[in-house]
Protein backbone atom coordinates (compact mmCIF):
# COMPACT_ATOMS: atom_id res chain seq x y z
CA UNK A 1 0.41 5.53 -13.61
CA UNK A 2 2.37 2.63 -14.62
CA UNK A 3 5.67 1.05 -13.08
CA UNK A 4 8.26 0.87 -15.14
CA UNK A 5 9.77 -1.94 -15.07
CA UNK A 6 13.92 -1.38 -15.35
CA UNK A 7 16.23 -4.82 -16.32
CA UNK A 8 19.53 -4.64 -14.64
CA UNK A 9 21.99 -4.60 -17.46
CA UNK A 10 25.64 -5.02 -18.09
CA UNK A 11 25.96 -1.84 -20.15
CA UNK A 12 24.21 0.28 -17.14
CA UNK A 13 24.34 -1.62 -14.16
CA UNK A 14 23.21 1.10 -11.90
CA UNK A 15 19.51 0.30 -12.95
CA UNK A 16 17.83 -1.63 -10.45
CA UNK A 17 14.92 -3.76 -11.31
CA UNK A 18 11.79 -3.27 -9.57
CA UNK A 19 11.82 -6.47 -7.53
CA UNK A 20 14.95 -4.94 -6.29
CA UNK A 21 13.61 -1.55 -5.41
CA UNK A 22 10.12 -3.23 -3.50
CA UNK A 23 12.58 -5.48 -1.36
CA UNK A 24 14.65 -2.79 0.33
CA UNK A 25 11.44 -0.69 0.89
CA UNK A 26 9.61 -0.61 4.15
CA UNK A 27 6.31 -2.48 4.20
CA UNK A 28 3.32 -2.03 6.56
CA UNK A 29 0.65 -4.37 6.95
CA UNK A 30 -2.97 -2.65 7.07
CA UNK A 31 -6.01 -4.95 8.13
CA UNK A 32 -9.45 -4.22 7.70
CA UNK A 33 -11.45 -4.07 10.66
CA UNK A 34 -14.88 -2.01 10.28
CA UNK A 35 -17.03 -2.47 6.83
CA UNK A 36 -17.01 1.25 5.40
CA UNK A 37 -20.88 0.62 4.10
CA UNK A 38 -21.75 4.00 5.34
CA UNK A 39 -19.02 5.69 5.28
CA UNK A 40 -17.91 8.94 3.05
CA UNK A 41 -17.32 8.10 -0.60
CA UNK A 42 -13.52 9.28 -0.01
CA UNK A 43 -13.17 6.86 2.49
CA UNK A 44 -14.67 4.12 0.36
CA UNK A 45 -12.20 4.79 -2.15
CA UNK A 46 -9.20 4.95 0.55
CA UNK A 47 -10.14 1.28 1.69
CA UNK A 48 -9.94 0.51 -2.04
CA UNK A 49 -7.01 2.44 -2.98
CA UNK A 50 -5.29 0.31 0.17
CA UNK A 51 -6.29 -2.92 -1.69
CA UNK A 52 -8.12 -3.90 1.20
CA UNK A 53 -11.73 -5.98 0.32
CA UNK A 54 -13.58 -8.05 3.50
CA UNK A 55 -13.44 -7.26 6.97
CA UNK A 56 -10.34 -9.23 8.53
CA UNK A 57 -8.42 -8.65 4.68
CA UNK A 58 -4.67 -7.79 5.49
CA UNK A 59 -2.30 -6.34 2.80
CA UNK A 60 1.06 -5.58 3.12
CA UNK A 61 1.68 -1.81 1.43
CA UNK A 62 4.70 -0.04 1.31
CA UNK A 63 5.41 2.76 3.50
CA UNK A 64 5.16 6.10 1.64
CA UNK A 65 3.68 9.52 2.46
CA UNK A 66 0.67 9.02 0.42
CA UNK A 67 -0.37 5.70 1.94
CA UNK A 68 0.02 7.13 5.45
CA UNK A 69 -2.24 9.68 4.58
CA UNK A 70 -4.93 7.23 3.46
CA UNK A 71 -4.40 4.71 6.12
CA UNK A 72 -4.93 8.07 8.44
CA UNK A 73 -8.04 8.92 6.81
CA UNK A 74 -9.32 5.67 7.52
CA UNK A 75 -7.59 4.87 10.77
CA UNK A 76 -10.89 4.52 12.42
CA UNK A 77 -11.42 0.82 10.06
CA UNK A 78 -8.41 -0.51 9.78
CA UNK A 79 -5.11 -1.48 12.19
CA UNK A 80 -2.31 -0.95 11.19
CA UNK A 81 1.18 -3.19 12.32
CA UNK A 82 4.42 -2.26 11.39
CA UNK A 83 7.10 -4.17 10.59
């Protein structure tokens, strides 16, 4: 799936660009703290799908339904700080 990307306008100024959109959203920041060699393939792909890499790697996602869900399928290797 691919952003689109929306350039405020004068002729529809209600458009908001996504810059705009990702600054008013709430962020968390998820850090990596167990290696997921042995883990389920699911929860390989969770640490992955979190952008998360080496063991102390911290990303700052935003807050949605569908990230909660991963960071809870994987709470057990990573912490999780909100801001």
């Amino acid at each position: 799936m691919r952003l689109k990307m929306l350039q405020p306008s004068a002729v529809n100024p209600s458009k908001k660009s996504w810059v705009e959109v990702m600054a008013n959203a709430k962020t968390i920041k998820v850090t990596l703290t167990r290696s997921p060699i042995g883990c389920q393939p699911k929860h390989k792909l969770c640490v992955k799908g979190l952008g998360l890499r080496k063991i102390g790697h911290t990303v700052e996602v935003e807050d949605t339904p569908s990230i909660r869900g991963m960071i809870n399928r994987v709470n057990y290797l990573v912490q999780v700080e909100e801001n």
